[in-house]
Structure formats: C-alpha cells, structure tokens
N, C-alpha and C. Protein backbone atom coordinates (compact mmCIF):
# COMPACT_ATOMS: atom_id res chain seq x y z
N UNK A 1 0.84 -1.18 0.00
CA UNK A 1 0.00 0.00 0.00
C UNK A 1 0.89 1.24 0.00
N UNK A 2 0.35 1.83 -0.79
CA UNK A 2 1.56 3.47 -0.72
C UNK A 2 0.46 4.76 -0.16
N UNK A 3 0.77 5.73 0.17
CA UNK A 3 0.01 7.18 0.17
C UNK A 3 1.04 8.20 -0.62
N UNK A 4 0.18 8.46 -1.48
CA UNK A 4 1.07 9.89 -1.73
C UNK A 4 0.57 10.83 -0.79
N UNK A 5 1.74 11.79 -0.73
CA UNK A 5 1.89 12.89 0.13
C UNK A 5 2.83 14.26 -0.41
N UNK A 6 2.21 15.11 -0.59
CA UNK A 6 2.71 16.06 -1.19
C UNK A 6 3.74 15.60 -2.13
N UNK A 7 3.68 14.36 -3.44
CA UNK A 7 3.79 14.17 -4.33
C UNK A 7 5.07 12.99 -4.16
N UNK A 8 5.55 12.08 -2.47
CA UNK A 8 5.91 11.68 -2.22
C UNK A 8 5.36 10.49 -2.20
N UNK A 9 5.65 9.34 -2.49
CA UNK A 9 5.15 8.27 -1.90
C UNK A 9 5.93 7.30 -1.04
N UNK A 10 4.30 7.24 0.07
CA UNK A 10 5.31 6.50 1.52
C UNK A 10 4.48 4.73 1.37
N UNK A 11 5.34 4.18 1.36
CA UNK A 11 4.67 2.89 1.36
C UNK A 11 4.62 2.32 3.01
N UNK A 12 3.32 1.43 3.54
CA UNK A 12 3.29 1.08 4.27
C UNK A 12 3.60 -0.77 4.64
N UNK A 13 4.69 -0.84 5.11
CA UNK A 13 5.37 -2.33 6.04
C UNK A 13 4.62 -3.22 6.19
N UNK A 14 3.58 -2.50 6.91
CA UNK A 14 3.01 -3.41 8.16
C UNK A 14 1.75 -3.27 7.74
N UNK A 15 1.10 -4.14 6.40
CA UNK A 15 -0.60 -4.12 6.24
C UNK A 15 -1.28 -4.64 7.89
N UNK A 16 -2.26 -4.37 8.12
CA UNK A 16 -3.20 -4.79 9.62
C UNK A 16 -4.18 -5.10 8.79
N UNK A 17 -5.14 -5.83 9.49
CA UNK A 17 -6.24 -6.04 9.31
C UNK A 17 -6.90 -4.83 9.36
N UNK A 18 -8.52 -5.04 9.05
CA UNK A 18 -9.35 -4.01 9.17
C UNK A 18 -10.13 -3.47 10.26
N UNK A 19 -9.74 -4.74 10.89
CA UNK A 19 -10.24 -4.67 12.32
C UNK A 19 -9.00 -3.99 13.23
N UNK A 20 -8.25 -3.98 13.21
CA UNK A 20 -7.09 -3.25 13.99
C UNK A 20 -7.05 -1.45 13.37
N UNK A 21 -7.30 -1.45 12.25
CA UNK A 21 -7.61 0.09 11.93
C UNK A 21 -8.52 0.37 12.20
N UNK A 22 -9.44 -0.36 12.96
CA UNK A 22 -10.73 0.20 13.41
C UNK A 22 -10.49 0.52 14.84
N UNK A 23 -10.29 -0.41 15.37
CA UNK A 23 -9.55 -0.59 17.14
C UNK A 23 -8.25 1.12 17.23
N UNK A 24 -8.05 1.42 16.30
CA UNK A 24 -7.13 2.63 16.40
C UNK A 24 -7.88 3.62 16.23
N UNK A 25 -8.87 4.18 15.31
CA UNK A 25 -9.58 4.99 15.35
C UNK A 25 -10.67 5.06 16.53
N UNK A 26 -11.77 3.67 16.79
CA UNK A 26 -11.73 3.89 18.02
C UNK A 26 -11.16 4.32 19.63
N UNK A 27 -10.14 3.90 19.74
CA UNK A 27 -8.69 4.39 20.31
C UNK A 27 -9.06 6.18 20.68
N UNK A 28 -8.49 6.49 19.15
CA UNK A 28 -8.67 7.96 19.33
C UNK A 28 -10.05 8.75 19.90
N UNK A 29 -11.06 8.11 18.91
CA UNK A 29 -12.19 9.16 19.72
C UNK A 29 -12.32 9.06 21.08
N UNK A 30 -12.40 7.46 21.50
CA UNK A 30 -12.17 7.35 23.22
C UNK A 30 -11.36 8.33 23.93
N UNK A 31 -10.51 8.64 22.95
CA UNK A 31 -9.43 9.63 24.11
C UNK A 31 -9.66 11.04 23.74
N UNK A 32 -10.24 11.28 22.67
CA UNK A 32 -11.14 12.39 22.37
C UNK A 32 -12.02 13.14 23.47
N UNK A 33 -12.81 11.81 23.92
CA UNK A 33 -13.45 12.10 24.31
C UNK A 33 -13.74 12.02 26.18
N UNK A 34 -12.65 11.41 26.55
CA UNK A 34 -12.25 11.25 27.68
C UNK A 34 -11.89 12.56 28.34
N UNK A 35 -12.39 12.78 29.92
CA UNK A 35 -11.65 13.95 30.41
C UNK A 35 -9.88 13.73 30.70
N UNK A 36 -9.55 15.21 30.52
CA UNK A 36 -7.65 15.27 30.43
C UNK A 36 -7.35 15.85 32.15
N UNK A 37 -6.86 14.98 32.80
CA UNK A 37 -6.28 15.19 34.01
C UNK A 37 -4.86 14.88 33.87
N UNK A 38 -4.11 15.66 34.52
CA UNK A 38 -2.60 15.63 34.26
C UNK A 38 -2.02 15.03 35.41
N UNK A 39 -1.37 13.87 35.40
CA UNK A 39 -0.63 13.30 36.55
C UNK A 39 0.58 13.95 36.69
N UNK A 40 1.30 13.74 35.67
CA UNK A 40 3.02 14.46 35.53
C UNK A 40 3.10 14.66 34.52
N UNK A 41 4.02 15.57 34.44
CA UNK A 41 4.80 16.15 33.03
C UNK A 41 5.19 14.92 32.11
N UNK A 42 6.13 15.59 30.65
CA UNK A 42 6.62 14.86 30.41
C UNK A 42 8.05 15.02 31.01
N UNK A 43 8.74 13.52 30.98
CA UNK A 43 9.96 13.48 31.16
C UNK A 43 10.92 13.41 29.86
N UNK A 44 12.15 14.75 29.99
CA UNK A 44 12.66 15.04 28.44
C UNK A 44 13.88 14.81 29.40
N UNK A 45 14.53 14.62 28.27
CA UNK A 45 16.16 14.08 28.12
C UNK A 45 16.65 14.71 27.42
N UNK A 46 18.14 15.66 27.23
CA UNK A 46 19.19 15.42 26.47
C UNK A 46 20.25 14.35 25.88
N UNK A 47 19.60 14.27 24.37
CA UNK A 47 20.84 13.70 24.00
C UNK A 47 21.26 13.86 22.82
N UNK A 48 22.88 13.70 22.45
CA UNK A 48 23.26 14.36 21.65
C UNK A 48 22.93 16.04 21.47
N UNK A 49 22.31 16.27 20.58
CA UNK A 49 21.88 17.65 20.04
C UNK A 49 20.32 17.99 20.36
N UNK A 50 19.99 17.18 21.17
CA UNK A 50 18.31 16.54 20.84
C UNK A 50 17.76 16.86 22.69
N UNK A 51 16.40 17.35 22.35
CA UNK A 51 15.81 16.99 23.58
C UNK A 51 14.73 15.85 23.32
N UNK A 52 14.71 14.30 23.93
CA UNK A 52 14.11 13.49 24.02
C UNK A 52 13.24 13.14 25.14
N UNK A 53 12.26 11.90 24.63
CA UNK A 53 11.34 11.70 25.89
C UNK A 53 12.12 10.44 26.55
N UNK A 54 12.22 10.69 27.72
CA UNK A 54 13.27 9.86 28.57
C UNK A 54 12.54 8.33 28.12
N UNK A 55 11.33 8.26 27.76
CA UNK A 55 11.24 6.65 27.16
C UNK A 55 11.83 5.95 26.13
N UNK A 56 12.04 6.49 25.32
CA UNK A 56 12.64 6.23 23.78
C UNK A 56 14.55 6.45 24.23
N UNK A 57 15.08 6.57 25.19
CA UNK A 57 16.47 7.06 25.61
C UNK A 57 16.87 5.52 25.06
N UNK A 58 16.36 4.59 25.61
CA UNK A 58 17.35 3.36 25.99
C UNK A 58 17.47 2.91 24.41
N UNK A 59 16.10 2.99 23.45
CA UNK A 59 16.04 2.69 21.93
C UNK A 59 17.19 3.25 21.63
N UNK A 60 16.87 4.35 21.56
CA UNK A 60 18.17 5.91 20.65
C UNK A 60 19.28 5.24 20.68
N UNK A 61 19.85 5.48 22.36
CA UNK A 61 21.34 4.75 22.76
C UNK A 61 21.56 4.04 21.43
N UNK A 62 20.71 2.68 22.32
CA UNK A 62 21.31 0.89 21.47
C UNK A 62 21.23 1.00 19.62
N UNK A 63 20.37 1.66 19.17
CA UNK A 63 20.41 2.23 17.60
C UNK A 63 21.06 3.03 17.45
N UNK A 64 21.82 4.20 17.81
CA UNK A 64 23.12 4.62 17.45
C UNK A 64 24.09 3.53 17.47
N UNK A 65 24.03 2.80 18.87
CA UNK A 65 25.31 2.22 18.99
C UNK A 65 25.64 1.08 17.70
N UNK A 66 24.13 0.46 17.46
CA UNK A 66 24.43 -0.54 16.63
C UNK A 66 24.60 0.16 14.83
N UNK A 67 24.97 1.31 14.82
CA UNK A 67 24.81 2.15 13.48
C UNK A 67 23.49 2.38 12.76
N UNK A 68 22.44 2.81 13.43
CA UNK A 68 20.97 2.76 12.85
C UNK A 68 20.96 4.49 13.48
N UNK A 69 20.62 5.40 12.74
CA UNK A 69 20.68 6.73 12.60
C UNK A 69 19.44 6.68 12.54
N UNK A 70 18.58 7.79 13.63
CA UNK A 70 17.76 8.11 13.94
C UNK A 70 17.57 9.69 13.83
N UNK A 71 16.70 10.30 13.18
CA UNK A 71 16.05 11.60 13.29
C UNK A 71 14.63 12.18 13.97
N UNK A 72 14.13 11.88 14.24
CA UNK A 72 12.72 12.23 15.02
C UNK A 72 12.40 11.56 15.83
N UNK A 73 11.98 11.44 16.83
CA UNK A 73 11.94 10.78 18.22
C UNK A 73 10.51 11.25 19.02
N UNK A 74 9.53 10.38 19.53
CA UNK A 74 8.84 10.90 20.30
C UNK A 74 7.77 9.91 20.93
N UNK A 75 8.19 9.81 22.23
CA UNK A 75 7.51 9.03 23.11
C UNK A 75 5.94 9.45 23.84
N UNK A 76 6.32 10.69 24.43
CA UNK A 76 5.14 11.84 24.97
C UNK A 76 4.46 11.12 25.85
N UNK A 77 5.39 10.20 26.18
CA UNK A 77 4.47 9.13 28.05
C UNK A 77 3.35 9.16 27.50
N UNK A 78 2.84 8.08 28.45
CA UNK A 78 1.53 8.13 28.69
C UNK A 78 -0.07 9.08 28.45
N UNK A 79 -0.79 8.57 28.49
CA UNK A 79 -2.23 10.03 28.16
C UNK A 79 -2.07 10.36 29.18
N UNK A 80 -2.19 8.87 30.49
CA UNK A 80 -2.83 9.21 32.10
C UNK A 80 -1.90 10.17 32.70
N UNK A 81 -0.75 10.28 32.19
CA UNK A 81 0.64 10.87 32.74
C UNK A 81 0.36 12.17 32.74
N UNK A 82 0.33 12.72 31.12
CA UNK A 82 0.39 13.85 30.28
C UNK A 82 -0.87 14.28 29.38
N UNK A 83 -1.79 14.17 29.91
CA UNK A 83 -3.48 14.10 28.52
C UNK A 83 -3.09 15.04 27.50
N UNK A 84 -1.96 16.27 27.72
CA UNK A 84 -2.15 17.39 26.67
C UNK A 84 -0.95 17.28 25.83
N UNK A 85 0.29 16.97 26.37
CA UNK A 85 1.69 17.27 25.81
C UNK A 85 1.90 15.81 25.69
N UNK A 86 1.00 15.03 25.26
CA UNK A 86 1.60 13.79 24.83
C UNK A 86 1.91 13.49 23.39
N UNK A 87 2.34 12.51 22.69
CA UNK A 87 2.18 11.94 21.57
C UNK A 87 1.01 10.89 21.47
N UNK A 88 0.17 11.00 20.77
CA UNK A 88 -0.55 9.54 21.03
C UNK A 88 0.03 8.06 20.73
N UNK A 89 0.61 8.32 19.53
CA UNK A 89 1.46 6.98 18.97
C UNK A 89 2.90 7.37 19.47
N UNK A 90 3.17 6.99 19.58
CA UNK A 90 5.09 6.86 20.12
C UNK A 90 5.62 6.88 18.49
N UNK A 91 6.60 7.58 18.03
CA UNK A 91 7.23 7.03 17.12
C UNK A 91 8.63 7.51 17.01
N UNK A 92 9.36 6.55 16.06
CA UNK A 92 11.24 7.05 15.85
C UNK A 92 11.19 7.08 14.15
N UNK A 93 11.64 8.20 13.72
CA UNK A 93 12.30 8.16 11.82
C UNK A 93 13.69 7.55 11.80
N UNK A 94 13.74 6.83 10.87
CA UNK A 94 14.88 6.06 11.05
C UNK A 94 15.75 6.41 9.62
N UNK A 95 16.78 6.77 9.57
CA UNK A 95 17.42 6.67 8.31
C UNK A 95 17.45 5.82 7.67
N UNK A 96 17.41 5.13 6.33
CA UNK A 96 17.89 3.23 5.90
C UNK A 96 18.87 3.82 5.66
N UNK A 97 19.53 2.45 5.98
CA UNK A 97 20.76 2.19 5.62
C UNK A 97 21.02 0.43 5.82
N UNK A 98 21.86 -0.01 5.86
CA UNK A 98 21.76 -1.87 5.87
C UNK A 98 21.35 -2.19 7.42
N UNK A 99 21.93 -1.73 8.14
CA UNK A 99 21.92 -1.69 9.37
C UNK A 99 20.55 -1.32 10.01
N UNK A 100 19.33 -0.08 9.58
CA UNK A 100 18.23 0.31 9.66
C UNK A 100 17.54 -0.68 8.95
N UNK A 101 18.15 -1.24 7.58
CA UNK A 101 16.80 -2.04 6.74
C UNK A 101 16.67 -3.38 7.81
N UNK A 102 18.20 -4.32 8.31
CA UNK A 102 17.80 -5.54 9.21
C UNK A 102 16.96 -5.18 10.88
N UNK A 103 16.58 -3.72 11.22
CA UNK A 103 16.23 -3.12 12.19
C UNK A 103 15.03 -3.48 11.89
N UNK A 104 14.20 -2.36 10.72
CA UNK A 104 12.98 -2.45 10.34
C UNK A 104 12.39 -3.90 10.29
N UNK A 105 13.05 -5.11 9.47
CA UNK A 105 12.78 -5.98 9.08
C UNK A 105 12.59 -6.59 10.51
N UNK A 106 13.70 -7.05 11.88
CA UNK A 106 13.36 -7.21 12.83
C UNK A 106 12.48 -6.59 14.06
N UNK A 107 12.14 -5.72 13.62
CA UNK A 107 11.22 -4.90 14.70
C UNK A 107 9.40 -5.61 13.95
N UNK A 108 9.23 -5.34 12.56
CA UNK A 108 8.20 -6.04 11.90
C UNK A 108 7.53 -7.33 12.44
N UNK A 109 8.91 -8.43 12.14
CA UNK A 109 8.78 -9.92 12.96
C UNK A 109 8.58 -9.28 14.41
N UNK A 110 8.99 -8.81 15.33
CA UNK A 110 8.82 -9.38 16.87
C UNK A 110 7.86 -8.48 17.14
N UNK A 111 7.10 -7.29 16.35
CA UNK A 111 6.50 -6.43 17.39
C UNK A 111 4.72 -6.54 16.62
N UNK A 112 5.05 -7.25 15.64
CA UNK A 112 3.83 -7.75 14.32
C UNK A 112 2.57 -6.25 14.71
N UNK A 113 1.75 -6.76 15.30
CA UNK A 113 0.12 -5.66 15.54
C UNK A 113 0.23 -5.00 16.16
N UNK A 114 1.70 -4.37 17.10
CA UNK A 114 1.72 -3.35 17.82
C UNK A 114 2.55 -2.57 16.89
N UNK A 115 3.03 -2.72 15.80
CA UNK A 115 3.88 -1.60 15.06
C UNK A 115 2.88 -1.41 13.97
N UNK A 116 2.85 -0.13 13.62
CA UNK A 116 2.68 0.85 12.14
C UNK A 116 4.15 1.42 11.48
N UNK A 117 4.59 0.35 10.63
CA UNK A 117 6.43 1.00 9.55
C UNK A 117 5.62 1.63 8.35
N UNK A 118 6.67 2.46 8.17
CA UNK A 118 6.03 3.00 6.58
C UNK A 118 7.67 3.32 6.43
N UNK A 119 7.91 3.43 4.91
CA UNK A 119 9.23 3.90 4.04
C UNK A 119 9.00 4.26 3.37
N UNK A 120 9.51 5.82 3.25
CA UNK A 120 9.68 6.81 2.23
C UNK A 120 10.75 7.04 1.43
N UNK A 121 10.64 5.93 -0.20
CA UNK A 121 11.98 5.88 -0.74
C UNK A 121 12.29 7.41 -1.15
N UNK A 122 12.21 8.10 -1.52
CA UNK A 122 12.52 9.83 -1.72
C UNK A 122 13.23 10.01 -0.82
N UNK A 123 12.94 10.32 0.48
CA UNK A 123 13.90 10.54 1.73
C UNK A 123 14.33 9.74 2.74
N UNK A 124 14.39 8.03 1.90
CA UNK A 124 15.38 7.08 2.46
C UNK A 124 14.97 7.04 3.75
N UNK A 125 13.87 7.28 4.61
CA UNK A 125 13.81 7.24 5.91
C UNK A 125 12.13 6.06 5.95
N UNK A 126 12.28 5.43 7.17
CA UNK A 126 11.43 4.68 7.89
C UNK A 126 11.09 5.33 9.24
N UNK A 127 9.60 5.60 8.71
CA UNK A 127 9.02 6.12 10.54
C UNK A 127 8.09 4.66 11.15
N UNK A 128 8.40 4.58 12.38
CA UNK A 128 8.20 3.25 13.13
C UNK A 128 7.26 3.98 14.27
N UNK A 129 5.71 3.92 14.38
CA UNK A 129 4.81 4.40 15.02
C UNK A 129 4.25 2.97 16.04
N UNK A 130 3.54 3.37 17.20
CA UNK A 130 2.63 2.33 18.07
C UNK A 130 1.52 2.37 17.00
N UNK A 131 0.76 1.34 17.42
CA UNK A 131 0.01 0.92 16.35
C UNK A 131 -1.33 1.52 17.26
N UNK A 132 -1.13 1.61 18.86
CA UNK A 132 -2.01 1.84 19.38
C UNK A 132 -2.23 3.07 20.45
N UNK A 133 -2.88 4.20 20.95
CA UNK A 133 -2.84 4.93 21.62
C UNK A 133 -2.94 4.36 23.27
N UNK A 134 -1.95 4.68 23.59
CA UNK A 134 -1.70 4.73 25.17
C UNK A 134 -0.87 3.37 25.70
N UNK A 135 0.28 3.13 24.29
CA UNK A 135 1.06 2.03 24.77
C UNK A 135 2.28 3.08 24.66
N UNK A 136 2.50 3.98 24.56
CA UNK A 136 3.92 4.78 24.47
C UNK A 136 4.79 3.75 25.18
N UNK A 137 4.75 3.47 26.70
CA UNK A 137 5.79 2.94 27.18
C UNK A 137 6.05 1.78 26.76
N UNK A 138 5.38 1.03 26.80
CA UNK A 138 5.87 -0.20 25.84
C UNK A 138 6.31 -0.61 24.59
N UNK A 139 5.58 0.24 23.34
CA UNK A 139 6.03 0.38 22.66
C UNK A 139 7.87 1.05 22.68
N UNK A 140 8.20 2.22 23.44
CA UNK A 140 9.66 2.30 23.65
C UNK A 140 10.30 1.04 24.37
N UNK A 141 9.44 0.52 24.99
CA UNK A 141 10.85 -1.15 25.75
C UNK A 141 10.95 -1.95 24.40
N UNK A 142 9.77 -2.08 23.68
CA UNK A 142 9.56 -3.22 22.50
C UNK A 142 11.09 -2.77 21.67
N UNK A 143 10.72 -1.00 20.62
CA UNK A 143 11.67 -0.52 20.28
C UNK A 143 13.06 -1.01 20.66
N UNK A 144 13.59 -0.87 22.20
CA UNK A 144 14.65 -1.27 22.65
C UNK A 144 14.77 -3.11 22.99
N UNK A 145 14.50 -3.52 22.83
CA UNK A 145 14.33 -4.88 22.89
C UNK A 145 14.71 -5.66 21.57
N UNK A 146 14.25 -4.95 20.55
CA UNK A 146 14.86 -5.07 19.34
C UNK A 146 16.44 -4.77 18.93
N UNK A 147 16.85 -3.16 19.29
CA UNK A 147 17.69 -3.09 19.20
C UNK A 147 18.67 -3.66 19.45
N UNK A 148 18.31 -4.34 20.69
CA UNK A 148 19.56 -5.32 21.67
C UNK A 148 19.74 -6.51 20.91
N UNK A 149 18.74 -6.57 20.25
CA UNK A 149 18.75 -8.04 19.05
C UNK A 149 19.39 -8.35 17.96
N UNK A 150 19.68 -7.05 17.47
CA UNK A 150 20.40 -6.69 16.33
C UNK A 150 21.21 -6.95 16.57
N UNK A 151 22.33 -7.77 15.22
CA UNK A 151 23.75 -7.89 15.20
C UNK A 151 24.36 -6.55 15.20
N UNK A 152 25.50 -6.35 15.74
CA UNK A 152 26.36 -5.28 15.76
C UNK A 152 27.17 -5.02 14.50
C-alpha cells in the first residue's frame, strides 16, 4: 500500500487487518473524548543535540550504537501521565541504511500488531509508530528490545 503525500510516496510495512484500523480509530475518539487530568509532566532528556522523551532514551542509545541513525523521536508518556503534551502513537524516523533495513525488518517480525512501519523511498527514511494509543511505554521497551537483538 503506498500514500502519496505532497507528491511523495510513503509505502506502508506493516498491512493490519481491518479490524485493527478500526480498534485505532476507536482508540482515538475514546481519548477524544475522555476527560484530560494531568498526573506528571513529560519526562525530556538530552541527548546528543536533541531533547528526548526519557522513554525512547534506551532505543536511541542501542540504535546509534548498533549504526541505525535516527532523526525524530517521540515518546510523549503516557495520556494518564500527560493528557495534553503527549504523543498519542510513540514514534522514531529512522534513516535506511543496511543496518536500519535488518532493524525495520526485525522490529516487523517481533513487534507484528503493535507496530505501524512506513518507508519513504525519496527521503530514504522509515518512521516506526505504536500501532495503538496509550502504549507509548511499551512500545519504547519493544523498540529497545529489538535493538539489543540486532547484530552489531
């Protein structure tokens, strides 16, 4: 499946069923429509050049370390945490490169109905989203769990 986008086309990884794109849109209006009480902030990190969400830290690390170049980052905790300054889906842009393509390919296999991949051959990058609203944190351990998997 591809989308064009301002004359780009991003192809999507990870077809789902129709029932799981439904379970996501439901997702959203639920939280639409839910009242927003704020437990805590988010928690941001420096790293490198970057301010990050201290969930996605341990991913970043282990994918630099293993040569997988990362550009966009965003965890945004929890709803219950943060209802306003969150992300709903967690996601990382990934550069390809050989090292990013056996990433993508292994994150696909182990994380199957909790990941949304898409690749944008034009700008060589893979964005790796939760498939579902209000797994941020897990989705970042999954992320890092992979990484550790990867050959070096």
């Amino acid at each position: 499946m591809t989308n064009d986008l301002n004359g780009r086309e991003e192809r999507l990884l990870t077809p789902h069923e129709q029932r799981r794109w439904r379970r996501r849109r439901e997702e959203l209006e639920q939280w639409l429509q839910r009242d927003k009480v704020r437990v805590r902030g988010k928690r941001l990190v420096q790293w490198r050049e970057l301010t990050v969400d201290h969930e996605l830290l341990p991913a970043l690390t282990e994918l630099r370390r293993k040569g997988v170049e990362t550009e966009y980052s965003c965890a945004g905790v929890s709803a219950l945490d943060e209802p306003l300054e969150h992300s709903l889906y967690a996601y990382v842009t990934i550069h390809a490169s050989e090292a990013a393509d056996r990433y993508v390919e292994l994150a696909i296999a182990r994380m199957r109905h909790r990941l949304c991949a898409t690749y944008d051959p034009q700008r060589r990058i893979y964005d790796l989203s939760s498939m579902h609203v209000g797994y941020n944190r897990s989705f970042c351990t999954l992320l890092y769990r992979c990484a550790r998997l990867l050959p070096h």
